[in-house]
Protein backbone atom coordinates (compact mmCIF):
# COMPACT_ATOMS: atom_id res chain seq x y z
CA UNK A 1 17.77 3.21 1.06
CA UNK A 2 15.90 0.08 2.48
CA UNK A 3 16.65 -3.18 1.08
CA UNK A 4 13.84 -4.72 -0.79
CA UNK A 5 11.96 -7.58 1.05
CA UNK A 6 10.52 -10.75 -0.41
CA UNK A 7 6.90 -10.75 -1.12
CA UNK A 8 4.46 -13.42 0.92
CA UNK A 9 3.27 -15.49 -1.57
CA UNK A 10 0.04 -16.21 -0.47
CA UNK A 11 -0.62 -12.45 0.64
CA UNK A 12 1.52 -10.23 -1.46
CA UNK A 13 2.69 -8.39 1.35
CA UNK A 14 6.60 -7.08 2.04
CA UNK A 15 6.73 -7.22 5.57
CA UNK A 16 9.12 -4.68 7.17
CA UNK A 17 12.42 -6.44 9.40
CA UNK A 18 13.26 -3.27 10.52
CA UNK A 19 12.48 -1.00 13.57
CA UNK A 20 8.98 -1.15 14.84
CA UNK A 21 7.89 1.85 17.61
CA UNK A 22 5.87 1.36 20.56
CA UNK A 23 2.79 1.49 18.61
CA UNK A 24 3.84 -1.82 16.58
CA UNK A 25 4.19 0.47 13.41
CA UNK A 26 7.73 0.22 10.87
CA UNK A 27 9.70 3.10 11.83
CA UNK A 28 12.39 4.87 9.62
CA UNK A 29 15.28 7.14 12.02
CA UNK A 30 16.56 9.96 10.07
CA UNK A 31 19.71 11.89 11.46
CA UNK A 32 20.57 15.42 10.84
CA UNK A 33 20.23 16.96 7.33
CA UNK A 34 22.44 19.96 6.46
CA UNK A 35 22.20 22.70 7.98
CA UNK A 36 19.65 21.27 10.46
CA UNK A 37 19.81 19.81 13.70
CA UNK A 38 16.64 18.01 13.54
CA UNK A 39 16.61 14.29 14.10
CA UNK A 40 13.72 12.16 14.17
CA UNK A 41 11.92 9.42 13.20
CA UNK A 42 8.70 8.66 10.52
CA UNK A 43 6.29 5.96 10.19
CA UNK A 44 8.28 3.75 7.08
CA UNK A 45 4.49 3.73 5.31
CA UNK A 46 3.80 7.45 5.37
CA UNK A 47 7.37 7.93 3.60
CA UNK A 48 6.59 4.56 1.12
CA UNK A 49 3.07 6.28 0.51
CA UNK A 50 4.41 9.71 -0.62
CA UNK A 51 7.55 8.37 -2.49
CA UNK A 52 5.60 6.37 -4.45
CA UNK A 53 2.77 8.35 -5.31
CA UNK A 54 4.90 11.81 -5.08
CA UNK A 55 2.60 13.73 -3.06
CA UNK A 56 1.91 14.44 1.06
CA UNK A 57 -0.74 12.57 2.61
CA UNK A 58 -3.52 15.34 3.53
CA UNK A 59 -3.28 16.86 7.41
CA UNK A 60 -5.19 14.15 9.87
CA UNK A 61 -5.16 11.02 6.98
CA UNK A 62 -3.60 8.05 7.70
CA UNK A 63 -2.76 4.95 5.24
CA UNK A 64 -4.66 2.18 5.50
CA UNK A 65 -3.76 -1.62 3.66
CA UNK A 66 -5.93 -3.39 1.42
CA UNK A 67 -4.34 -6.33 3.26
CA UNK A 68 -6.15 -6.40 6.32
CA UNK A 69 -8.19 -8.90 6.27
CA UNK A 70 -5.62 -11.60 4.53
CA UNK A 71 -2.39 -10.82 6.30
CA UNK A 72 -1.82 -10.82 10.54
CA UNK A 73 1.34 -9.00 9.95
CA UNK A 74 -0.59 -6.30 7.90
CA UNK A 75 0.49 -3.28 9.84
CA UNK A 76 4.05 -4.40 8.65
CA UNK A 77 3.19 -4.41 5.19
CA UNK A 78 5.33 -1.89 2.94
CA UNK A 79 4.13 -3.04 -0.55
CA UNK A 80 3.06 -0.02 -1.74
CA UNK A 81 -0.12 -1.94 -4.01
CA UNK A 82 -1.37 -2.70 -0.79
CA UNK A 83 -1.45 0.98 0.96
């Protein structure tokens, strides 16, 4: 589970510590499930988005932030208000 981060108070934002990929994006690893032999890796707001609204993002839709024009670091932003 991923520790929960202290909110910016002047932006609201939980910026991710974690692993970021190439494209500057938080990054959750996964390792292989039962019976699988898949490993792999997901962007961290994709999985926050889903968990917290319990439903897949539709095919070819990506999650924006409502924090993009307060918060430089908004592409790190994991509070889930924001997405």
């Amino acid at each position: 589970m991923v520790k929960r981060r202290p909110q910016d108070s002047e932006t609201g934002c939980r910026i991710w510590t974690g692993h970021v990929g190439t494209s500057g994006v938080p990054m959750i690893a996964y390792g292989k499930q039962k019976n699988s032999k898949k490993t792999g890796s997901v962007r961290a707001t994709r999985l926050f988005w889903e968990i917290s609204r319990n439903k897949k993002i539709p095919e070819g839709m990506l999650v924006g932030h409502t924090c993009e024009s307060i918060s430089p670091n908004h592409n790190l932003c994991l509070n889930v208000d924001h997405f």
